[in-house]
Structure formats: C-alpha cells, structure tokens
PDB file of N, CA and C in Angstrom:
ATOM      1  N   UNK A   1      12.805 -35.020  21.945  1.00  0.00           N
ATOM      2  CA  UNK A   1      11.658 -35.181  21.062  1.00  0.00           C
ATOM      3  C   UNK A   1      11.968 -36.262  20.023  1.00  0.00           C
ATOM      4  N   UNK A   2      11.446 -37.245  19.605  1.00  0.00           N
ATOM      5  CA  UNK A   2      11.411 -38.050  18.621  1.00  0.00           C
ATOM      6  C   UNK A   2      10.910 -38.127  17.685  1.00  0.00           C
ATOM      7  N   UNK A   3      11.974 -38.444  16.431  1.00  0.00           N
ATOM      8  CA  UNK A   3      11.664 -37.761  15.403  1.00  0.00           C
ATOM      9  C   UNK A   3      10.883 -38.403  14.423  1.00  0.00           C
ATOM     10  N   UNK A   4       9.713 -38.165  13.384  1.00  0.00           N
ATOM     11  CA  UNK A   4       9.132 -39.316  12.982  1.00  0.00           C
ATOM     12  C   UNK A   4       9.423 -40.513  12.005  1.00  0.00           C
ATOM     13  N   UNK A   5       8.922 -41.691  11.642  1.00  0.00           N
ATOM     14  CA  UNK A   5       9.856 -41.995  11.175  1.00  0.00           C
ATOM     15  C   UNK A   5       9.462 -41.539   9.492  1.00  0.00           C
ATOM     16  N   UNK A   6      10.404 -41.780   8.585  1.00  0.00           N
ATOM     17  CA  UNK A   6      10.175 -41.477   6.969  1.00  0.00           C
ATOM     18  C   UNK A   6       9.013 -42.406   6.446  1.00  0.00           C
ATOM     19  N   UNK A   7       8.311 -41.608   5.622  1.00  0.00           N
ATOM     20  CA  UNK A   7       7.219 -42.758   4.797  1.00  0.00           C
ATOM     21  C   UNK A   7       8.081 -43.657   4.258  1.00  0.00           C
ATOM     22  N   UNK A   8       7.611 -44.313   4.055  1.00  0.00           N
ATOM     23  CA  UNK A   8       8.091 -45.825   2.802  1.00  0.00           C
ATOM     24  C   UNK A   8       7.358 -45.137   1.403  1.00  0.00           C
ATOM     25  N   UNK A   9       8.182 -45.999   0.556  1.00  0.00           N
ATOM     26  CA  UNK A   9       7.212 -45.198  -0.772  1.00  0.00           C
ATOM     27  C   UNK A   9       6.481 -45.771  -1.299  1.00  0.00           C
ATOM     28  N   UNK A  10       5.889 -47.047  -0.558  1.00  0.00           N
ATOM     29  CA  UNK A  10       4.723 -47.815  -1.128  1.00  0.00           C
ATOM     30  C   UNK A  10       3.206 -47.083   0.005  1.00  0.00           C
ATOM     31  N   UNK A  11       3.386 -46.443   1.122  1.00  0.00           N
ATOM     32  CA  UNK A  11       3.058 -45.738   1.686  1.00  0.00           C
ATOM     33  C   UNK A  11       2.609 -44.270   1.137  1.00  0.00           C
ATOM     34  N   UNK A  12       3.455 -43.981   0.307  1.00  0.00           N
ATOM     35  CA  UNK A  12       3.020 -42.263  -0.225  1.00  0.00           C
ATOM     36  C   UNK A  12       2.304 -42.647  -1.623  1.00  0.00           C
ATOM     37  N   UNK A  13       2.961 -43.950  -2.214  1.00  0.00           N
ATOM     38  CA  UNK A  13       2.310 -44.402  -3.384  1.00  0.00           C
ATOM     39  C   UNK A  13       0.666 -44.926  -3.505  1.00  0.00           C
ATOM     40  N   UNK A  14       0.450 -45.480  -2.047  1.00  0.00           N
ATOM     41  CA  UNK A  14      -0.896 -45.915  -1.988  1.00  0.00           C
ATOM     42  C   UNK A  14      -1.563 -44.612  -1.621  1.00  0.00           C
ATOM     43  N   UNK A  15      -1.065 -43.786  -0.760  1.00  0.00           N
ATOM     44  CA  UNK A  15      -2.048 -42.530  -0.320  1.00  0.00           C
ATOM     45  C   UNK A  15      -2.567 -41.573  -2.091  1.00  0.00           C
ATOM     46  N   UNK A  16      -0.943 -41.613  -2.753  1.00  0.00           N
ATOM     47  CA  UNK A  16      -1.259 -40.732  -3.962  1.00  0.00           C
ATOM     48  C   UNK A  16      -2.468 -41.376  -4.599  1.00  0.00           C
ATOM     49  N   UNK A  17      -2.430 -42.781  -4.831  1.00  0.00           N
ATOM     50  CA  UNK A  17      -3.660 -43.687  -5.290  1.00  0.00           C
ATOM     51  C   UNK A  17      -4.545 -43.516  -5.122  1.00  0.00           C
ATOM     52  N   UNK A  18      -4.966 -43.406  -3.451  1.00  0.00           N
ATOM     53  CA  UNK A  18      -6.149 -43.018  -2.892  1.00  0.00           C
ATOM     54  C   UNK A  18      -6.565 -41.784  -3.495  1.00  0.00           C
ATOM     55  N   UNK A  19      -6.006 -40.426  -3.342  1.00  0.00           N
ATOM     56  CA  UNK A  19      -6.420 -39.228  -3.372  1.00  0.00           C
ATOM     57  C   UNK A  19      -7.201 -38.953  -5.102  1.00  0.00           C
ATOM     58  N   UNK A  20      -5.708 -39.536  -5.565  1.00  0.00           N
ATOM     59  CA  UNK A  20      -6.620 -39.709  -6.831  1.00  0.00           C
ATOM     60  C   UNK A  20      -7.833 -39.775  -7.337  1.00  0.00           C
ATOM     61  N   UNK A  21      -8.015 -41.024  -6.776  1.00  0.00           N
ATOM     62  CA  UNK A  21      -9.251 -42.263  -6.821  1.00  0.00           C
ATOM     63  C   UNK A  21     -10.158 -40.766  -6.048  1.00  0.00           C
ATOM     64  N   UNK A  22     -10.045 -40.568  -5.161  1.00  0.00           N
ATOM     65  CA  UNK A  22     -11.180 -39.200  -4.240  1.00  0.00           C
ATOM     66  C   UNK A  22     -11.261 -38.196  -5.291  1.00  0.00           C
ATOM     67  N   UNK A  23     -10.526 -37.693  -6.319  1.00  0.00           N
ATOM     68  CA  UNK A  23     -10.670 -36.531  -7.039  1.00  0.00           C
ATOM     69  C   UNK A  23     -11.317 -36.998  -8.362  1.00  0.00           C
ATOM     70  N   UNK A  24     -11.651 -38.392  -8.367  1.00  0.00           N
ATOM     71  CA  UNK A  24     -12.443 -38.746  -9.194  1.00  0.00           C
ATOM     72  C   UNK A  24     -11.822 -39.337 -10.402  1.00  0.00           C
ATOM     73  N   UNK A  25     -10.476 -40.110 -10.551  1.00  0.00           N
ATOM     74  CA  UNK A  25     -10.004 -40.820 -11.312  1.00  0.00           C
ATOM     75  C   UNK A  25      -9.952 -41.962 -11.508  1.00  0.00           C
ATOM     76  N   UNK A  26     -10.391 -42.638 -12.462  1.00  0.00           N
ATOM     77  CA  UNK A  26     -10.881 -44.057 -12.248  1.00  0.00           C
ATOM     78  C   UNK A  26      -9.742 -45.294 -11.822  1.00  0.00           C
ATOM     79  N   UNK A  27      -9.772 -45.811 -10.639  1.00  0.00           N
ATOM     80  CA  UNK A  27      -9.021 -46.224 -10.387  1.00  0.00           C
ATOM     81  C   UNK A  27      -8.279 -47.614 -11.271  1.00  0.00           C
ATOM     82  N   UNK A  28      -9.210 -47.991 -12.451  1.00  0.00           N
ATOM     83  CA  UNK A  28      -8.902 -49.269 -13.045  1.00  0.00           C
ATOM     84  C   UNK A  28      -8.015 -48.502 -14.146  1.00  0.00           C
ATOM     85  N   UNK A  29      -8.082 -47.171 -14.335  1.00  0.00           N
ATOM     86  CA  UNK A  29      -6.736 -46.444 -15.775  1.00  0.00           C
ATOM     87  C   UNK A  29      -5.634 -46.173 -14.860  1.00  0.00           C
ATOM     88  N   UNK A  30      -5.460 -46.133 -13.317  1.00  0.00           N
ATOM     89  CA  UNK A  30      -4.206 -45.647 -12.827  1.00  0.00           C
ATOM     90  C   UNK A  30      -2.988 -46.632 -13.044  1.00  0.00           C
ATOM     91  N   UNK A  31      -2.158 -46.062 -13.774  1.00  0.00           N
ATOM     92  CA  UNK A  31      -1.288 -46.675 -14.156  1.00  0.00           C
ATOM     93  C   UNK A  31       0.023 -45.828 -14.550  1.00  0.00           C
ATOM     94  N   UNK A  32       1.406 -46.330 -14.564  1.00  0.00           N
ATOM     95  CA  UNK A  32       2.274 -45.528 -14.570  1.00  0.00           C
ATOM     96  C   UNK A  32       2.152 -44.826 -16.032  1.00  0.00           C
ATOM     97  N   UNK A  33       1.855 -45.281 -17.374  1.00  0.00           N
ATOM     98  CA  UNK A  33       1.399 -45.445 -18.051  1.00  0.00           C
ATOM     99  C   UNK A  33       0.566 -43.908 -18.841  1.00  0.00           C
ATOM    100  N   UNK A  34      -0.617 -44.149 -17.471  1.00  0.00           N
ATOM    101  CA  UNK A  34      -1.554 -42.690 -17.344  1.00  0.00           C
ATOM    102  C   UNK A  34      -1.023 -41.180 -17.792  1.00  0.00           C
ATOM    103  N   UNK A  35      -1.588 -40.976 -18.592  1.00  0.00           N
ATOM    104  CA  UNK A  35      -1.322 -39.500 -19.138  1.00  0.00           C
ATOM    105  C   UNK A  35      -2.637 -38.395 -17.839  1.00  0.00           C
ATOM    106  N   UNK A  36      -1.754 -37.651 -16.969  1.00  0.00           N
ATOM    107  CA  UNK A  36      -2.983 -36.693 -15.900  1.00  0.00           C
ATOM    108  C   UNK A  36      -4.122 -36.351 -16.931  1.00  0.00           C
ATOM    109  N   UNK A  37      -3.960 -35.835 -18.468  1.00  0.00           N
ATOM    110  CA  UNK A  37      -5.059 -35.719 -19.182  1.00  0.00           C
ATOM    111  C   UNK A  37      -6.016 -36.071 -18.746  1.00  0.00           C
ATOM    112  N   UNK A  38      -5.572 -38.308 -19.616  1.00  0.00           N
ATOM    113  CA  UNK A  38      -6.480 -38.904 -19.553  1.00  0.00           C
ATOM    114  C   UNK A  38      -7.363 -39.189 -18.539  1.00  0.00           C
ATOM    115  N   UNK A  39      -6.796 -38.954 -17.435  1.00  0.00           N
ATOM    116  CA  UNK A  39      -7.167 -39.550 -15.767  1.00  0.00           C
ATOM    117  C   UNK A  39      -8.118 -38.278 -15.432  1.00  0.00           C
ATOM    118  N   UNK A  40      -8.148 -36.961 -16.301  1.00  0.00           N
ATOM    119  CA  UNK A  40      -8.780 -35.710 -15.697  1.00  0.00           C
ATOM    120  C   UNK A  40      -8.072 -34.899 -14.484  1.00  0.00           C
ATOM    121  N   UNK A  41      -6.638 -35.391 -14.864  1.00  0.00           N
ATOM    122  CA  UNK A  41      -6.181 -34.661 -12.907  1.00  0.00           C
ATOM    123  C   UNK A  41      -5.715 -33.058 -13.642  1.00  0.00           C
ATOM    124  N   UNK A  42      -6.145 -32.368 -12.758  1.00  0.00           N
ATOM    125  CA  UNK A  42      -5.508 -31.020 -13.281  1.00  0.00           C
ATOM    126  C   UNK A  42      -5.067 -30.030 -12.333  1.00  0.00           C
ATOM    127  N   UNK A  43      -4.197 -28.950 -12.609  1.00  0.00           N
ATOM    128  CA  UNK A  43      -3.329 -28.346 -11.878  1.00  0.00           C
ATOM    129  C   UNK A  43      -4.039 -28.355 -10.160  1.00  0.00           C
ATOM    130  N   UNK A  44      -5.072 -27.869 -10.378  1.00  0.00           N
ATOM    131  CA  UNK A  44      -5.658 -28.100  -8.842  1.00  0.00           C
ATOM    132  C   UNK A  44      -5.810 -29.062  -7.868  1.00  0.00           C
ATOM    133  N   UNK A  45      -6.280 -29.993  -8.572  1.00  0.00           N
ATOM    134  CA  UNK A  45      -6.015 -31.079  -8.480  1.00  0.00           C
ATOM    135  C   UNK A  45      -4.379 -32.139  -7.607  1.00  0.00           C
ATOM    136  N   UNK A  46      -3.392 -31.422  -8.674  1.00  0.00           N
ATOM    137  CA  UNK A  46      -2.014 -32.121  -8.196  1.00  0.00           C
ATOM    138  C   UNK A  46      -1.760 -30.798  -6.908  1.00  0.00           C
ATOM    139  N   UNK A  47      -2.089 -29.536  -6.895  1.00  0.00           N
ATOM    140  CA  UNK A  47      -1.783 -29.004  -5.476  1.00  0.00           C
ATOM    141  C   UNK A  47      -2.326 -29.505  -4.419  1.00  0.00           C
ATOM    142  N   UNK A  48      -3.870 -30.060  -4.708  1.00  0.00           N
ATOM    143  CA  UNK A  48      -4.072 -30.483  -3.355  1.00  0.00           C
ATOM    144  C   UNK A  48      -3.827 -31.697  -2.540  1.00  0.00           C
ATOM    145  N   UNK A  49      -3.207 -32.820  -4.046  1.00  0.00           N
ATOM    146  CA  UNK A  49      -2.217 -33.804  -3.965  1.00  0.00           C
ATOM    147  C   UNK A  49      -1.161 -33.212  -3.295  1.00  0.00           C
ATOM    148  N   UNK A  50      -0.674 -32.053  -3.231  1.00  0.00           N
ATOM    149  CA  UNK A  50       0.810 -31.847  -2.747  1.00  0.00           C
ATOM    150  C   UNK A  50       0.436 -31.267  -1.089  1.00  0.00           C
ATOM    151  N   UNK A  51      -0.498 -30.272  -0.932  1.00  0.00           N
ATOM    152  CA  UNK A  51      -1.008 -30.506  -0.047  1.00  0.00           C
ATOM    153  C   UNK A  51      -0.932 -31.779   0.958  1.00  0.00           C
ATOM    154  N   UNK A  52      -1.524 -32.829   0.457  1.00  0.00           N
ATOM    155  CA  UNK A  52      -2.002 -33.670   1.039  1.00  0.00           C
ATOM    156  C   UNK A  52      -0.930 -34.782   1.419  1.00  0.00           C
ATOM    157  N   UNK A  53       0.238 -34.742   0.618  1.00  0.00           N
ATOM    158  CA  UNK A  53       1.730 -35.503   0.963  1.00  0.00           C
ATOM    159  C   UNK A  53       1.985 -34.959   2.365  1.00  0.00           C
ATOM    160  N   UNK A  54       2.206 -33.032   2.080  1.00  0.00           N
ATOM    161  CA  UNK A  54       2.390 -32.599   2.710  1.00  0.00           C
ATOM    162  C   UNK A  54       2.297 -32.599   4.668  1.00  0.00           C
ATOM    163  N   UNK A  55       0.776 -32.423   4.363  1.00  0.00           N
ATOM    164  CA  UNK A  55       0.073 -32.687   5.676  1.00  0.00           C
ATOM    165  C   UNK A  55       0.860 -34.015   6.633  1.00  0.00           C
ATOM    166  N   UNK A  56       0.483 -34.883   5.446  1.00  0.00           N
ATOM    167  CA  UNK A  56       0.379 -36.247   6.056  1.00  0.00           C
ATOM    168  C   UNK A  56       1.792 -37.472   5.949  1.00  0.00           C
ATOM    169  N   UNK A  57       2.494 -36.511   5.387  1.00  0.00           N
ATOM    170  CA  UNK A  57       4.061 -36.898   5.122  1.00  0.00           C
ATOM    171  C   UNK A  57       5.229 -35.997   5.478  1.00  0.00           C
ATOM    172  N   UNK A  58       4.806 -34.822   5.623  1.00  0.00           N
ATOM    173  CA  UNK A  58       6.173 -33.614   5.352  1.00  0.00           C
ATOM    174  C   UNK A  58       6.687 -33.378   3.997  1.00  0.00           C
ATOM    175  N   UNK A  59       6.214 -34.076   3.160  1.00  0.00           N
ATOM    176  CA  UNK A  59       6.798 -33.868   2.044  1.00  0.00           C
ATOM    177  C   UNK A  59       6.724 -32.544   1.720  1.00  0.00           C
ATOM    178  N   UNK A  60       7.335 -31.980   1.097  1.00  0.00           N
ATOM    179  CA  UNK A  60       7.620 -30.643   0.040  1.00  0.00           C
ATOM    180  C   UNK A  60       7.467 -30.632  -0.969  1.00  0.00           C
ATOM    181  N   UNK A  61       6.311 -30.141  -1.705  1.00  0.00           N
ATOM    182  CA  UNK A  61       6.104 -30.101  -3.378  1.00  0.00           C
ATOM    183  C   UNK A  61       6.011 -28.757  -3.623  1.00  0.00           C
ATOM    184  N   UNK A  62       6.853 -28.522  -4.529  1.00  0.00           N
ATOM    185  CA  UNK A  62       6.576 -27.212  -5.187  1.00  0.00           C
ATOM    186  C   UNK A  62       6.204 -27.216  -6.418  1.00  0.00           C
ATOM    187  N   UNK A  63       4.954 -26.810  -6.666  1.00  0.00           N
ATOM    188  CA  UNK A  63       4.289 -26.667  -7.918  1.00  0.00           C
ATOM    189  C   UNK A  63       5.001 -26.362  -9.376  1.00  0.00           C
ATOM    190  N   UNK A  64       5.693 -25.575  -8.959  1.00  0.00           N
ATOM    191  CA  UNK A  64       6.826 -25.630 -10.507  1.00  0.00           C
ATOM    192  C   UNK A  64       7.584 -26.659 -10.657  1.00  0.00           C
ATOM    193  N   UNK A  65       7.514 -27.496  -9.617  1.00  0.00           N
ATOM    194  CA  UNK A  65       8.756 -28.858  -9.856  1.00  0.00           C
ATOM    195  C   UNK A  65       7.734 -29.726 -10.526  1.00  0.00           C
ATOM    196  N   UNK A  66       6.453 -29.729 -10.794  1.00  0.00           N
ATOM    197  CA  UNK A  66       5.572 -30.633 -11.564  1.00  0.00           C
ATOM    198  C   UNK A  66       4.747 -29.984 -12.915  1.00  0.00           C
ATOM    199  N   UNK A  67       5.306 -29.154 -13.195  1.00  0.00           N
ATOM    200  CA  UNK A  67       4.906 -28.462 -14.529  1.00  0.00           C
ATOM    201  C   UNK A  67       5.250 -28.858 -15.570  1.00  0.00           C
ATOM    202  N   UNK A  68       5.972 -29.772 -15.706  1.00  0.00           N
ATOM    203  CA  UNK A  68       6.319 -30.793 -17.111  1.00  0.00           C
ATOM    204  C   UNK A  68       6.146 -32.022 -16.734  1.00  0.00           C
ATOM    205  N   UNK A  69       5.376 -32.548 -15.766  1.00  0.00           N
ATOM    206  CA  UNK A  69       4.993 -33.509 -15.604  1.00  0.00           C
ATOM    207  C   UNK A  69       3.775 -34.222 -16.319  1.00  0.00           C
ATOM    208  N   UNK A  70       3.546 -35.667 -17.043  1.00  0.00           N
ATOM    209  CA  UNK A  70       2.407 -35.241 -17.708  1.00  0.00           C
ATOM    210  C   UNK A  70       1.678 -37.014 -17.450  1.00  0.00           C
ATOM    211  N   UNK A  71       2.579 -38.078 -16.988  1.00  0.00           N
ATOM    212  CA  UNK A  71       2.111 -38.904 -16.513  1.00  0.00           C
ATOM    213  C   UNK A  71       1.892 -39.425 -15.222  1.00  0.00           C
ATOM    214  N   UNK A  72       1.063 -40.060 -15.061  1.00  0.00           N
ATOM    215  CA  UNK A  72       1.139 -40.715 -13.692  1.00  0.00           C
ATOM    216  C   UNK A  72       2.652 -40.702 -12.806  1.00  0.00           C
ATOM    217  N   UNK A  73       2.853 -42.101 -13.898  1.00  0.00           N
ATOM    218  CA  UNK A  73       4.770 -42.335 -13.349  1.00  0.00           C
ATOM    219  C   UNK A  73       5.170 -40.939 -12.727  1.00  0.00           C
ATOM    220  N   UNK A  74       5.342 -39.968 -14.297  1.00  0.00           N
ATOM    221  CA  UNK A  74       5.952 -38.865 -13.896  1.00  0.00           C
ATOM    222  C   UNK A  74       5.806 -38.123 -12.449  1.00  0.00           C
ATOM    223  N   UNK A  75       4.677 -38.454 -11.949  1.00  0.00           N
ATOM    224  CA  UNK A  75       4.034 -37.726 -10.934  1.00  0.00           C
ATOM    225  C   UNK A  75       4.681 -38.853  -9.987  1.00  0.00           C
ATOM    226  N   UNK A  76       4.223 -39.931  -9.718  1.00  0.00           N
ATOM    227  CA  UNK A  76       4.684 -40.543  -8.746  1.00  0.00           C
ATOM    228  C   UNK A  76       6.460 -39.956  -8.520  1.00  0.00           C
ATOM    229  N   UNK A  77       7.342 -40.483  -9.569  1.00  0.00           N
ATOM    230  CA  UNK A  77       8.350 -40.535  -9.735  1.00  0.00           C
ATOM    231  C   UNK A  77       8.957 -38.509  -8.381  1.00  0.00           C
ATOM    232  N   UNK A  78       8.689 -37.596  -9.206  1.00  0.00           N
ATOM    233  CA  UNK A  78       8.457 -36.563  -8.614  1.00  0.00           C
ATOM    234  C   UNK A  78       8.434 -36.656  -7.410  1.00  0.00           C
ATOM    235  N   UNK A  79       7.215 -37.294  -6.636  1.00  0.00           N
ATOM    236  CA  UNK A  79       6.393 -36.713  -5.482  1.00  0.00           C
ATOM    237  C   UNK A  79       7.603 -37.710  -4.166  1.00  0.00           C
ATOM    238  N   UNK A  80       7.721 -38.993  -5.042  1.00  0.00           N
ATOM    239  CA  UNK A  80       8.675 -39.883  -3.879  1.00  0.00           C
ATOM    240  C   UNK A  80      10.230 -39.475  -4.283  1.00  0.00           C
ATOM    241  N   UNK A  81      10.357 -38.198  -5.387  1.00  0.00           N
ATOM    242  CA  UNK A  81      11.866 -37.731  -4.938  1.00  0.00           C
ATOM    243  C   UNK A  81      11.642 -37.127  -3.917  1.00  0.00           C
ATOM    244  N   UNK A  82      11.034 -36.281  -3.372  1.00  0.00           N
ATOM    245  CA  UNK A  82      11.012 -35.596  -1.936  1.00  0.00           C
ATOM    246  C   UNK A  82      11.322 -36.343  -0.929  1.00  0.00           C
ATOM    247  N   UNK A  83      11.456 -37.707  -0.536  1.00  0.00           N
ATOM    248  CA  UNK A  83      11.013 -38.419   0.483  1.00  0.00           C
ATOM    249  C   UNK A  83      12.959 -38.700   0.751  1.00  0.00           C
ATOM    250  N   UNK A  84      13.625 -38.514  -0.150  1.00  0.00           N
ATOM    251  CA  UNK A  84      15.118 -38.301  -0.076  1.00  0.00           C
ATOM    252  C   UNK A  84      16.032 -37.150   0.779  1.00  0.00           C
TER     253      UNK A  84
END
C-alpha cells in the first residue's frame, strides 16, 4: 500500500485561508497579525477548522492544544506543528 505523501505547509496554510474566508472572515484582515476575536473565529469555528485539516490532511488537532491560542499566527503556527 502506498503511503500518502505529507502536506507541504503552504498547502495546509492556503486550505486554513480558505476555510476561514468560508466561515466568514474577511479575507483582506487575515494576517499573522489577526487576533481570532477580531476575524470573529470562535471555538466552533477552529473545531471545524480541525476537522477539516483532519479530513483532508490527517492532521491531529486537539482542541485543548488551541485554547491559548489567540492569533492567527498562533493558529497557523499550532495547526502546521502537527504536520511533524
């Protein structure tokens, strides 16, 4: 069986972008920068982000590993430690 290959992290970085942008965050404030506040992302929100790595990456997010998370960066930073 062959195994798949690993995302790239400009790959999980554009999907996180996307999903975003779908949950209704304006894509011209995404920035590392971004406080989830300001952007409106909220806990539900980043599960179905983790979800959605998940599905479509294998990634592993566990919701308590993003509970002091409070920016963008932070979130990116997070989501592409899994990919290790």
């Amino acid at each position: 069986m062959e195994q798949q290959a690993k995302p790239s992290t400009e790959q999980v970085s554009s999907r996180m972008t996307d999903a975003l942008v779908e949950f209704g965050a304006d894509a011209q404030r995404l920035s590392p920068e971004a406080t989830l506040q300001e952007l409106d992302i909220d806990s539900l929100d980043l599960f179905e982000l983790g979800q959605i790595l998940h599905n479509e990456f294998g990634i592993e997010v566990d919701p308590q590993d993003l509970s002091d998370v409070t920016t963008l960066g932070e979130l990116q930073t997070a989501m592409l430690s899994r990919l290790r």
